[in-house]
N, C-alpha and C. Protein backbone atom coordinates (compact mmCIF):
# COMPACT_ATOMS: atom_id res chain seq x y z
N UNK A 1 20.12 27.70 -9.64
CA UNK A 1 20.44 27.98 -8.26
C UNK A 1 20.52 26.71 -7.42
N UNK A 2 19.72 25.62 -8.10
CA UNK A 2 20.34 24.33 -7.38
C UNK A 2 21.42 23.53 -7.75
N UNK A 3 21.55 22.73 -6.86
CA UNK A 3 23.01 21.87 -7.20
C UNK A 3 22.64 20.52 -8.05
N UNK A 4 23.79 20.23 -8.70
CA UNK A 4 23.56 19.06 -9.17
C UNK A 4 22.69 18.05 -9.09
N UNK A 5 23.17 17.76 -7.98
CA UNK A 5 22.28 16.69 -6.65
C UNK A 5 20.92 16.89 -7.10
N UNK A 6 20.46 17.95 -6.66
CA UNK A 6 19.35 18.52 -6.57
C UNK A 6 18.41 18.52 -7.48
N UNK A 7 19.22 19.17 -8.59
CA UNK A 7 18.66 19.20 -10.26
C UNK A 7 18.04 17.35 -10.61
N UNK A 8 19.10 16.59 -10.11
CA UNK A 8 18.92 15.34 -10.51
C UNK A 8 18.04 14.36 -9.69
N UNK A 9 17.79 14.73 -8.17
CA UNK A 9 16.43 14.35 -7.58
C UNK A 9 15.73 14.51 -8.16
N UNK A 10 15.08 15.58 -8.35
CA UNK A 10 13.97 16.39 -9.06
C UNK A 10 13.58 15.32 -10.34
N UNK A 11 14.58 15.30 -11.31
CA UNK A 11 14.63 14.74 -12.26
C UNK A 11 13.97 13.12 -12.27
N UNK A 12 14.60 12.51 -11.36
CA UNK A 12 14.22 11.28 -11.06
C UNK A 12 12.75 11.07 -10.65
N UNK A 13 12.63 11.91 -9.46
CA UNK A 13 11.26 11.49 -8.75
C UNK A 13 9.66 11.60 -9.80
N UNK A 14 10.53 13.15 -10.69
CA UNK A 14 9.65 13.71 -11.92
C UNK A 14 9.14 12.54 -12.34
N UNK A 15 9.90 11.73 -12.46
CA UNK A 15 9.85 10.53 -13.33
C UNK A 15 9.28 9.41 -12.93
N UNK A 16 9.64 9.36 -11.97
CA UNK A 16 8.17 7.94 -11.32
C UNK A 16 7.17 8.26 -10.99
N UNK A 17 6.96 9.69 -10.62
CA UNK A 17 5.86 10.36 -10.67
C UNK A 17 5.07 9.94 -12.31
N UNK A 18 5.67 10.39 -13.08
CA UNK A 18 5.29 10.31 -14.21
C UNK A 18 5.29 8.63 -14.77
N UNK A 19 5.92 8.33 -14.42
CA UNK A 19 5.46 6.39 -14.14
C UNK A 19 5.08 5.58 -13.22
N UNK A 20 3.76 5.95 -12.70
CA UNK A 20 3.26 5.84 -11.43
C UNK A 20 2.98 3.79 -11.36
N UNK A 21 2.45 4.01 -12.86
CA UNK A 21 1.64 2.95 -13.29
C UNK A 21 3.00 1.52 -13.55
N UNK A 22 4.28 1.97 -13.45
CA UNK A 22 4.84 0.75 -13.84
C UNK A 22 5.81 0.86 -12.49
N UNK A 23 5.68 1.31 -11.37
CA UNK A 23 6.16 1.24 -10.33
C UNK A 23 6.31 -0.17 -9.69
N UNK A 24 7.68 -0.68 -9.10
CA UNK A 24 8.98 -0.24 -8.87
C UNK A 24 9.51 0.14 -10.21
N UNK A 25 10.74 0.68 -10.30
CA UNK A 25 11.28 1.20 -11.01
C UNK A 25 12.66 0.91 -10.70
N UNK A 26 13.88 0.35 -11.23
CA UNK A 26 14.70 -0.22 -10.96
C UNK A 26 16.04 1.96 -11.16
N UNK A 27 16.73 1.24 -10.46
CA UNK A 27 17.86 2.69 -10.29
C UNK A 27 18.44 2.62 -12.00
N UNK A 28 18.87 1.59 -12.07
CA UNK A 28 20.09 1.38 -13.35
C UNK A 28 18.72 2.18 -14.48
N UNK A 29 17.40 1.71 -14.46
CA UNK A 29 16.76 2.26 -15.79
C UNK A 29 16.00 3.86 -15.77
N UNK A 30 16.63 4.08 -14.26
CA UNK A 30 15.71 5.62 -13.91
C UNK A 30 17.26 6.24 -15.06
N UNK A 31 18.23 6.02 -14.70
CA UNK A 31 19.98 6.31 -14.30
C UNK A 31 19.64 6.47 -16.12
N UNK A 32 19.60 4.82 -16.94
CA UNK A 32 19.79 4.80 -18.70
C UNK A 32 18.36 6.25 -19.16
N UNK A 33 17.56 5.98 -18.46
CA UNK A 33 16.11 6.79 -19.46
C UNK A 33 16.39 8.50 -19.49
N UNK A 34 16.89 8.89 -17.82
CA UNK A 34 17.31 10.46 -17.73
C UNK A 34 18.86 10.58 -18.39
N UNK A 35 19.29 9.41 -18.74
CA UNK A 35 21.21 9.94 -19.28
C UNK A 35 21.76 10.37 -17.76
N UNK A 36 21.42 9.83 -16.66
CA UNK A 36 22.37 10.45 -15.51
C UNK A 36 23.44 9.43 -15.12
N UNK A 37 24.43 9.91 -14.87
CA UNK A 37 25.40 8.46 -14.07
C UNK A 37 25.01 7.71 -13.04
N UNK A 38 25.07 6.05 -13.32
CA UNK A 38 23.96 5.36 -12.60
C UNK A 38 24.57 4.84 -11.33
N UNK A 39 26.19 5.71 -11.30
CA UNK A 39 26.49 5.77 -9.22
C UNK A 39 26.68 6.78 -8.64
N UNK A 40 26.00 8.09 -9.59
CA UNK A 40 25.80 9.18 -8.75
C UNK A 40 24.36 9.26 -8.90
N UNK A 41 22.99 8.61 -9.36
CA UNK A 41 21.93 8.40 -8.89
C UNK A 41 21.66 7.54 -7.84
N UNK A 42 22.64 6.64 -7.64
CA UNK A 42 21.98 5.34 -6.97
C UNK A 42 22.44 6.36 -5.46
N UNK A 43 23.14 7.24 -5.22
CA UNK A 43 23.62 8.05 -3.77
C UNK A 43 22.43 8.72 -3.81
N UNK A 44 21.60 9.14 -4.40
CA UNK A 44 20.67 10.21 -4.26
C UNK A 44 19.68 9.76 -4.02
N UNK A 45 19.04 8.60 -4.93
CA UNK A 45 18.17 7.96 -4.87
C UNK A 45 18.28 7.11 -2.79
N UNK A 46 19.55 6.53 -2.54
CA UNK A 46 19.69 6.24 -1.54
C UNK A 46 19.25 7.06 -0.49
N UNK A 47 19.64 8.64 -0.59
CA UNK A 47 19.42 9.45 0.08
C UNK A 47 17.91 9.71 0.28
N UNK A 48 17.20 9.82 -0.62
CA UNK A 48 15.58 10.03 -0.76
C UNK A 48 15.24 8.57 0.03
N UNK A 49 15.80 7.92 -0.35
CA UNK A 49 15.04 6.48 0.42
C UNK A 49 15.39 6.74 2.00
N UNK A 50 16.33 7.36 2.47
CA UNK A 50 16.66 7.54 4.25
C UNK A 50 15.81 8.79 4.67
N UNK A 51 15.22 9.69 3.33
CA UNK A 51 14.62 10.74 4.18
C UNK A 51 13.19 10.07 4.62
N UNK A 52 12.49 8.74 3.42
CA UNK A 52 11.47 8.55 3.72
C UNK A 52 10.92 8.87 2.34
N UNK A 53 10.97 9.45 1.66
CA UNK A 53 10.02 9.72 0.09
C UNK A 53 10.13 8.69 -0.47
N UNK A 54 11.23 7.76 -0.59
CA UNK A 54 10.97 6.58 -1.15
C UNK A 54 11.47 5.73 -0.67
N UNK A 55 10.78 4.71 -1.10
CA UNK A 55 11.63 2.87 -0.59
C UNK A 55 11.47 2.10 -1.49
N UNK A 56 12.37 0.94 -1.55
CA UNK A 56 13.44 0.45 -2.27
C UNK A 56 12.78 -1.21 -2.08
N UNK A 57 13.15 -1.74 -2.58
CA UNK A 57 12.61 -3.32 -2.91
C UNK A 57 13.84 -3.82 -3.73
N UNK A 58 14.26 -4.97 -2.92
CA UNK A 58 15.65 -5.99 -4.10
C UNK A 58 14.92 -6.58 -4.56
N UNK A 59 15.85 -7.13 -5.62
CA UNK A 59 15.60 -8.48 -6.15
C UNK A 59 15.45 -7.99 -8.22
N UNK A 60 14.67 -9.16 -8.66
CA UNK A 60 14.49 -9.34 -9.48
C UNK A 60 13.56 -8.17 -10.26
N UNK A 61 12.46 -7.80 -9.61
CA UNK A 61 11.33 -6.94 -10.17
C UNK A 61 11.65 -5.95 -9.05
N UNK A 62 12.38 -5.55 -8.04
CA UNK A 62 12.26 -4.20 -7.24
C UNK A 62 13.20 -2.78 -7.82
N UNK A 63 12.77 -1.95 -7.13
CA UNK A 63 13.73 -0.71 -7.37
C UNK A 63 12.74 0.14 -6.75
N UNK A 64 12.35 1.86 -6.99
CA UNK A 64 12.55 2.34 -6.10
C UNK A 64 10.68 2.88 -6.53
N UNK A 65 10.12 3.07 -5.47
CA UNK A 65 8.45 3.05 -5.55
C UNK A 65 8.70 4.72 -4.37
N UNK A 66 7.60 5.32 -4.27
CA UNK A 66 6.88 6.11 -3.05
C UNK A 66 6.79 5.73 -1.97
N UNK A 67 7.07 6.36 -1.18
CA UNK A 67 6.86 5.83 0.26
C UNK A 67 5.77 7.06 0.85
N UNK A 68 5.95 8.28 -0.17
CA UNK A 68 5.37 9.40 0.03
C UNK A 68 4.41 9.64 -0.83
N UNK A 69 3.04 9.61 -1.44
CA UNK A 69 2.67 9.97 -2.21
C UNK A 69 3.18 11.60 -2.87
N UNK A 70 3.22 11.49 -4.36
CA UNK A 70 3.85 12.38 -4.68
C UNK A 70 2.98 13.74 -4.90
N UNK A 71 1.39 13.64 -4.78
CA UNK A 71 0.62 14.78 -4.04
C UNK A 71 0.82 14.99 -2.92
N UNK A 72 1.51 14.73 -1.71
CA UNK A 72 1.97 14.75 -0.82
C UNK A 72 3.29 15.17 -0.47
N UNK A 73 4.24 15.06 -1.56
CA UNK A 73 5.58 15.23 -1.48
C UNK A 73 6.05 16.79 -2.12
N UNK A 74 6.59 17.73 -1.52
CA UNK A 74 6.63 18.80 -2.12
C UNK A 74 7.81 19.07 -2.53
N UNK A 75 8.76 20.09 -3.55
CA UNK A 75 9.68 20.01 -4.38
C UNK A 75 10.95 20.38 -3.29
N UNK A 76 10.70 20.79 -1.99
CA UNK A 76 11.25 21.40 -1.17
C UNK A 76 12.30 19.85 -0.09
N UNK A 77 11.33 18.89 -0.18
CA UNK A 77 10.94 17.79 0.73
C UNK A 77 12.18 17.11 -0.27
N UNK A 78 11.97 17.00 -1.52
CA UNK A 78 13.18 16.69 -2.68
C UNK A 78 14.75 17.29 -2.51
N UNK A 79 14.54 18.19 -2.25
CA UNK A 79 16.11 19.28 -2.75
C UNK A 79 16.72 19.08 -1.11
N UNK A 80 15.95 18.73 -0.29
CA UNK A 80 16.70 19.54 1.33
C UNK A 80 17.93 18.65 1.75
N UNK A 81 17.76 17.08 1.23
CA UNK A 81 19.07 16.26 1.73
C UNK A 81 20.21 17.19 1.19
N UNK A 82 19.77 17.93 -0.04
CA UNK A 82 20.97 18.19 -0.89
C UNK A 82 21.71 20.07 -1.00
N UNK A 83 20.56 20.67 -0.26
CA UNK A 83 21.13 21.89 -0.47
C UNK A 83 20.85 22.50 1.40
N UNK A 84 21.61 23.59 1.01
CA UNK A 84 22.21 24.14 2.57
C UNK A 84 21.35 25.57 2.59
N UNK A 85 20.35 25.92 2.58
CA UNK A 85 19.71 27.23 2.26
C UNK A 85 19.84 27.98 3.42
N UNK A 86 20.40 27.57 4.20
CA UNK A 86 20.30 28.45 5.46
C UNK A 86 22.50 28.92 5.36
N UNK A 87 23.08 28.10 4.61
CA UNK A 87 24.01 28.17 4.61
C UNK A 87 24.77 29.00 3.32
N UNK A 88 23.68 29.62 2.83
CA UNK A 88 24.25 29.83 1.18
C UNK A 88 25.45 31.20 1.63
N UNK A 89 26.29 30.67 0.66
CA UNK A 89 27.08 31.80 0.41
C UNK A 89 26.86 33.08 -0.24
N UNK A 90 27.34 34.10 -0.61
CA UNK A 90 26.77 35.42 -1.60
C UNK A 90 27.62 34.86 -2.43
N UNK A 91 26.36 35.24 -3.54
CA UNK A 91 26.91 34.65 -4.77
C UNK A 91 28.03 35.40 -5.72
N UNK A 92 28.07 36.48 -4.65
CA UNK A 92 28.97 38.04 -5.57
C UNK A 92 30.05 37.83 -5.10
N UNK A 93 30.26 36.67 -4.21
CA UNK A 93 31.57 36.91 -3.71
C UNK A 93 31.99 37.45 -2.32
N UNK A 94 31.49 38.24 -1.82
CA UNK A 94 31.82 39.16 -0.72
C UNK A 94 31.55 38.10 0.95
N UNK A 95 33.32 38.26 0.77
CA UNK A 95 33.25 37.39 2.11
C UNK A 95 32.44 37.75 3.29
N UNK A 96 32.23 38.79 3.56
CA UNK A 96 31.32 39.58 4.76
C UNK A 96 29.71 40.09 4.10
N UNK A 97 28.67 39.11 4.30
CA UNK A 97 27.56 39.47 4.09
C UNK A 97 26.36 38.78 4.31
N UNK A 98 25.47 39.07 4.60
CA UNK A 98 24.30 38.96 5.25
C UNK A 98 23.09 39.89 6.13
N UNK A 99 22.79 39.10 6.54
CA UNK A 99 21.13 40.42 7.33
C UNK A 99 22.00 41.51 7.65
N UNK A 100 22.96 41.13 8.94
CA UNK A 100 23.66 42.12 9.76
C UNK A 100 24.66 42.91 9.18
N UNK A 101 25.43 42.15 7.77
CA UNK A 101 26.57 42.64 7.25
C UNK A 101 26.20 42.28 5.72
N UNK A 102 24.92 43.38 5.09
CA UNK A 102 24.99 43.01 3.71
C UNK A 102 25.43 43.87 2.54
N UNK A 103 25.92 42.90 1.74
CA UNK A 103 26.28 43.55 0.22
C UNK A 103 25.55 44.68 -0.16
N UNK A 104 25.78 45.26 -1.06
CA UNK A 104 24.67 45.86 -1.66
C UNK A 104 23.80 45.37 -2.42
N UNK A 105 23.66 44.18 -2.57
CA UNK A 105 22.86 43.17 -3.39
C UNK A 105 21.86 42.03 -2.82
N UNK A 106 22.82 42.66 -1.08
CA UNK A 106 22.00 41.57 -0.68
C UNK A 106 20.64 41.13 -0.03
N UNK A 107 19.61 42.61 -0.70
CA UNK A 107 18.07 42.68 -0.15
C UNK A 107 17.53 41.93 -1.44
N UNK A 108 18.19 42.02 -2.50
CA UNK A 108 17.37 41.89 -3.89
C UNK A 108 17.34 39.85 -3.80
N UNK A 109 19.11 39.76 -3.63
CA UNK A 109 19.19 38.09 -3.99
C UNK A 109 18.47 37.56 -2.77
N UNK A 110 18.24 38.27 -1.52
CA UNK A 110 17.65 37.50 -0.18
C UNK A 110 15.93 37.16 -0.84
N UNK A 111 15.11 37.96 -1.84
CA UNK A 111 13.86 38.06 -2.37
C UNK A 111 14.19 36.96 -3.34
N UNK A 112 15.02 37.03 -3.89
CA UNK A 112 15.15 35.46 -4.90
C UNK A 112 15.41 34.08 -4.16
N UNK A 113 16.04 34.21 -3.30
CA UNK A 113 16.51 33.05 -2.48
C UNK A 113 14.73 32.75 -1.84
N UNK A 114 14.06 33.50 -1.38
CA UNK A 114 13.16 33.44 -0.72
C UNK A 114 12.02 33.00 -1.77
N UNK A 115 11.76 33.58 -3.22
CA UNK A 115 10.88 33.26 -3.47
C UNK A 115 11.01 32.06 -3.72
N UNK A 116 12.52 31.29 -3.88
CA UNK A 116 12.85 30.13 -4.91
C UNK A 116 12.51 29.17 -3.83
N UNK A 117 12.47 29.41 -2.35
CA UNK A 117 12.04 28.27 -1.16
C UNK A 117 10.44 28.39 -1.05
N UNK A 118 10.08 29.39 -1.40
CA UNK A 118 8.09 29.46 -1.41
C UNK A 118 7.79 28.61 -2.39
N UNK A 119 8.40 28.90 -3.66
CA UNK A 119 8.02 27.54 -4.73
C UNK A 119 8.10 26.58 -4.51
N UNK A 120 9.98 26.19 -4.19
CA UNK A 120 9.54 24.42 -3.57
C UNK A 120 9.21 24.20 -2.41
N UNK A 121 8.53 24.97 -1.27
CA UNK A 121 7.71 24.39 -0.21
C UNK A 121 6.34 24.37 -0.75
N UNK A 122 5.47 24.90 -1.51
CA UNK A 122 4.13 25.34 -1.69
C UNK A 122 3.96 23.91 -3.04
N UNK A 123 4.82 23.64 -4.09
CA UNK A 123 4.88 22.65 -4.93
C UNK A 123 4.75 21.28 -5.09
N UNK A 124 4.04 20.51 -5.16
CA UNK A 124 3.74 19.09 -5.39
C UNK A 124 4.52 18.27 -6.31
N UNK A 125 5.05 17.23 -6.09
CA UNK A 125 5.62 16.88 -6.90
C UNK A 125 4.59 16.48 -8.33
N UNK A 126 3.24 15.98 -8.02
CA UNK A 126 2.27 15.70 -9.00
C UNK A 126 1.97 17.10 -9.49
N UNK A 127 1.97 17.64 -9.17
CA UNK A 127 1.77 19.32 -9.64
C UNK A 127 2.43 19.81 -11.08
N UNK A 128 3.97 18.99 -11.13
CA UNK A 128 4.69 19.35 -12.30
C UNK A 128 5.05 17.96 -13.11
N UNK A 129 4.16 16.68 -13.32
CA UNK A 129 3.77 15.37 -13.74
C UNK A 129 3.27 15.61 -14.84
N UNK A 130 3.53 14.77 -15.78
CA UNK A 130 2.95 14.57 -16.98
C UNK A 130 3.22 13.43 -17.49
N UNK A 131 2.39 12.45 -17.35
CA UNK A 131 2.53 11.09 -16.92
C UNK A 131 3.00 10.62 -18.71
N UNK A 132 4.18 9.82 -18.81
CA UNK A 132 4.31 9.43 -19.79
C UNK A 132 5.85 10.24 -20.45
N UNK A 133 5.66 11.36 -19.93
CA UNK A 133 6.82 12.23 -20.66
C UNK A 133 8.02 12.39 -19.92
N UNK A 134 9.44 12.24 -20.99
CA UNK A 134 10.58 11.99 -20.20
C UNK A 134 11.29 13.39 -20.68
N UNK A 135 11.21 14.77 -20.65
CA UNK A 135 11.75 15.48 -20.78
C UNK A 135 13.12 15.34 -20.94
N UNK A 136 14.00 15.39 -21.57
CA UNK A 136 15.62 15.48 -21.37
C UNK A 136 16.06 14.89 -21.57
N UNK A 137 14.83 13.24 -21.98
CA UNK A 137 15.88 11.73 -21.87
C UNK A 137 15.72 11.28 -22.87
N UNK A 138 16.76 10.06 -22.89
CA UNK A 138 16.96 9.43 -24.13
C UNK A 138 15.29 8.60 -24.59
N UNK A 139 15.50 8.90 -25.75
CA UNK A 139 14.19 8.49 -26.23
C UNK A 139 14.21 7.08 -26.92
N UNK A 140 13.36 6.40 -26.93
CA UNK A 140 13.02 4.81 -27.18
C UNK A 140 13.62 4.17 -26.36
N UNK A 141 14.51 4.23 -25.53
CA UNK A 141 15.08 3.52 -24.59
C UNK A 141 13.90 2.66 -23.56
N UNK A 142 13.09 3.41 -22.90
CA UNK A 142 12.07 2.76 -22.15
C UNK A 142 10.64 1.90 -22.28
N UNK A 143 10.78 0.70 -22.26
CA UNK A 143 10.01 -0.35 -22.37
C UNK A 143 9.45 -0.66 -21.22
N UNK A 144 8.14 -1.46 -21.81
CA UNK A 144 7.05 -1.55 -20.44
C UNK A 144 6.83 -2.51 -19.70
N UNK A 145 7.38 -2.71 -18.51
CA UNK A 145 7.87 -3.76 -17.69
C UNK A 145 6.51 -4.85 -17.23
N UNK A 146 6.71 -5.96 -17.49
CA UNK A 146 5.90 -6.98 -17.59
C UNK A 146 5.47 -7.37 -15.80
């Protein structure tokens, strides 16, 4: 139910979360370790850095650290640059629908839409951490920065 974007924040932050200890973290090796394209992370990652969850350091040893602690940061605080929840379309199609004008579907998907924003407002990003593990990503690729 999320977008790309979205899926791939998540993904990232998962991940320095989960590499707390070798923080900064450069874009190009978040981009090689998850397999994501490393100039449609570096927009997202940009984006998280303007909401405030993270900031950014050049140079030689910088890339992208917390600005938010990630017990502090909730999964909701992640997805919002990127998704429109107040704007969603019906997913059935039906050009006319909502509170005032709904589908017949549309008490059941309004309870999914709703529970899926209680999860990522109530969610920590340390909550779903497991420090060390790269779910999804290329494996041996990541070495431990001096």
């Amino acid at each position: 139910m999320l977008s790309r974007s979205s899926e791939y924040a998540l993904r990232a932050l998962i991940y320095l979360t989960d590499h707390q200890d070798e923080l900064p973290i450069s874009g190009q090796q978040i981009a090689e370790d998850l397999a994501i394209p490393r100039k449609y992370l570096s927009k997202i990652l940009s984006d998280l850095t303007r909401t405030g969850l993270l900031k950014a350091t050049r140079g030689k040893c910088g890339g992208f650290d917390f600005a938010k602690p990630p017990n502090k940061a909730t999964l909701l605080e992640v997805v919002s640059p990127f998704e429109r929840f107040d704007l969603r379309r019906c997913p059935f199609g039906n050009a006319q629908c909502g509170d005032d004008d709904p589908c017949l579907a549309h008490e059941g998907w309004k309870k999914v839409v709703q529970a899926e924003q209680l999860f990522l407002q109530k969610t920590a990003l340390s909550k779903i951490s497991q420090p060390k593990r790269v779910a999804g990503a290329k494996k041996g690729r990541r070495t431990k920065r001096k």
